[in-house]
C-alpha atoms as a PDB file:
ATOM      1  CA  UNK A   1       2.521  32.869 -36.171  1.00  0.00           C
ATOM      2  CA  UNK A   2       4.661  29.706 -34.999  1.00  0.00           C
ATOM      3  CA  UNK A   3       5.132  27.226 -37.602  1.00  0.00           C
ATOM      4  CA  UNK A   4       3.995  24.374 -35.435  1.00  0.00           C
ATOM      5  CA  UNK A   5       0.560  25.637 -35.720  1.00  0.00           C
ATOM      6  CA  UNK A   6      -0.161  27.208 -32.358  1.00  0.00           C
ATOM      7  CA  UNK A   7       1.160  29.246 -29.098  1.00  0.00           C
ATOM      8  CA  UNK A   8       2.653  26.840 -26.750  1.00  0.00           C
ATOM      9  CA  UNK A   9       0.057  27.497 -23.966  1.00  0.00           C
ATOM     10  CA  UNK A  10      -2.584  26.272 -26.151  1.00  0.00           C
ATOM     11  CA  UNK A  11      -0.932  22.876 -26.438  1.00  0.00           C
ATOM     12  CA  UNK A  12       0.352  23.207 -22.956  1.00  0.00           C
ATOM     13  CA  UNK A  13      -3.651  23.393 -22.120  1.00  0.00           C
ATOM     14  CA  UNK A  14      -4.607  20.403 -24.165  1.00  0.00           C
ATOM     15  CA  UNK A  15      -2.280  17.700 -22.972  1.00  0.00           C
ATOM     16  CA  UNK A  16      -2.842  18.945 -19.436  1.00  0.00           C
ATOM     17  CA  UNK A  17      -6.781  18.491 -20.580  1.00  0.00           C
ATOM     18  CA  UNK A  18      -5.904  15.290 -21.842  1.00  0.00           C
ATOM     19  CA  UNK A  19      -4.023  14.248 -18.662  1.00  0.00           C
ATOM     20  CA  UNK A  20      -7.170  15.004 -16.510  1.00  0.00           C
ATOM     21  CA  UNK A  21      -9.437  13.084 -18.651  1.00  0.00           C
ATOM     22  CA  UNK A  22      -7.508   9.848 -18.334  1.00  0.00           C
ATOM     23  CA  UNK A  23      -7.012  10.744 -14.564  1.00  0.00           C
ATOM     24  CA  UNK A  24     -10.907  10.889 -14.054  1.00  0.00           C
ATOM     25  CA  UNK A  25     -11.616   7.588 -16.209  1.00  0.00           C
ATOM     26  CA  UNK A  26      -8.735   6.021 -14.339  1.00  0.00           C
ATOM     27  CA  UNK A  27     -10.429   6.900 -11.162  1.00  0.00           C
ATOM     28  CA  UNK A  28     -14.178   5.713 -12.201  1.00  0.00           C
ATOM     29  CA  UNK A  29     -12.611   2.530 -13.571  1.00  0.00           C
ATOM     30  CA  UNK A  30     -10.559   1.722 -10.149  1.00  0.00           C
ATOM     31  CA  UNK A  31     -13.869   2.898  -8.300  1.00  0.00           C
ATOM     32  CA  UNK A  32     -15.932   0.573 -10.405  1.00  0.00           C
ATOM     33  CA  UNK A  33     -13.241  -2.448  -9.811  1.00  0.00           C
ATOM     34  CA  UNK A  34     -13.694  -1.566  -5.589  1.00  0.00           C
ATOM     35  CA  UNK A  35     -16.855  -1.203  -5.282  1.00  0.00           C
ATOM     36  CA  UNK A  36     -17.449  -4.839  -7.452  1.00  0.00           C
ATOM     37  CA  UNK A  37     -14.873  -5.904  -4.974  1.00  0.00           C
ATOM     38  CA  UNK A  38     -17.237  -5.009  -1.992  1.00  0.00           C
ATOM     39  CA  UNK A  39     -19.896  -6.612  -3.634  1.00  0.00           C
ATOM     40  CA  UNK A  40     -17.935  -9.909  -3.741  1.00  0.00           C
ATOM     41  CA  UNK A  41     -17.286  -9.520   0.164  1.00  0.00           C
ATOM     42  CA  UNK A  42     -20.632  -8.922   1.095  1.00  0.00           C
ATOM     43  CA  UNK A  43     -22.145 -11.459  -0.808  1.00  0.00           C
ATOM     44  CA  UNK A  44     -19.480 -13.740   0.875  1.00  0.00           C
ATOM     45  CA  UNK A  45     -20.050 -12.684   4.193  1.00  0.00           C
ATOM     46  CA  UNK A  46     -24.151 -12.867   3.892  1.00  0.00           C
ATOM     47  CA  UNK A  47     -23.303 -16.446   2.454  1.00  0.00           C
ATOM     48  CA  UNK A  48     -21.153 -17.406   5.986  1.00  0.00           C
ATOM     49  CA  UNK A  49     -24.058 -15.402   7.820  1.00  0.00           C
ATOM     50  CA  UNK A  50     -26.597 -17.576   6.405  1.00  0.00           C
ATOM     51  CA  UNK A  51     -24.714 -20.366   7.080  1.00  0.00           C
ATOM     52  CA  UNK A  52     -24.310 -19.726  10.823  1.00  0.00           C
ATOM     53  CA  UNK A  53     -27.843 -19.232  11.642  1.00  0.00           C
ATOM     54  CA  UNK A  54     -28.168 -22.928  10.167  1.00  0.00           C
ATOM     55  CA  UNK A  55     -25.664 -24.005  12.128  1.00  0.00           C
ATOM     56  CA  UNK A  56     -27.268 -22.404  15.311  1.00  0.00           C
ATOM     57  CA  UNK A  57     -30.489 -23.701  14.686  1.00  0.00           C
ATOM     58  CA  UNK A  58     -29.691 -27.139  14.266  1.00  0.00           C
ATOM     59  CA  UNK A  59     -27.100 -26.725  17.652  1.00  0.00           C
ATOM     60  CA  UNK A  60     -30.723 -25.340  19.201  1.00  0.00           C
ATOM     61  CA  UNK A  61     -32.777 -28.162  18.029  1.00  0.00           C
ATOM     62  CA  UNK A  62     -30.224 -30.539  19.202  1.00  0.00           C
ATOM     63  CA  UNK A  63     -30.256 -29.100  22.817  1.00  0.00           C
ATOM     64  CA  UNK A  64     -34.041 -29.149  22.956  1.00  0.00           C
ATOM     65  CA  UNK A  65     -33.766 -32.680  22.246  1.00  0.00           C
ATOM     66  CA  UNK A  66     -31.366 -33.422  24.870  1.00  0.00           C
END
């Protein structure tokens, strides 16, 4: 038995274990930073939609007056 305590393909199989854990949290966290991203955006662009229609309804009102 090795004096470090175990066969090198066990520890070989850990830190590759290890390395795919903090690849899959890496990937939820940069998922969870996009997707709050989008959220941003759309909230942005439903803020510019809403602001259009006024826009276009007061540009309507206006013609109807003229």
């Amino acid at each position: 038995m090795p004096a470090y305590g175990g066969t090198p393909s066990g520890w070989i199989s850990i830190i590759l274990g290890l390395i795919l854990i903090v690849i899959v949290v890496f990937a939820f966290y940069q998922m969870n930073k996009t997707l709050s991203e989008l959220k941003l955006e759309l909230s942005n662009l439903r803020n510019v939609l809403e602001e259009t229609k006024r826009y276009t309804e007061d540009v309507k009102k206006k013609l109807e007056e003229v």
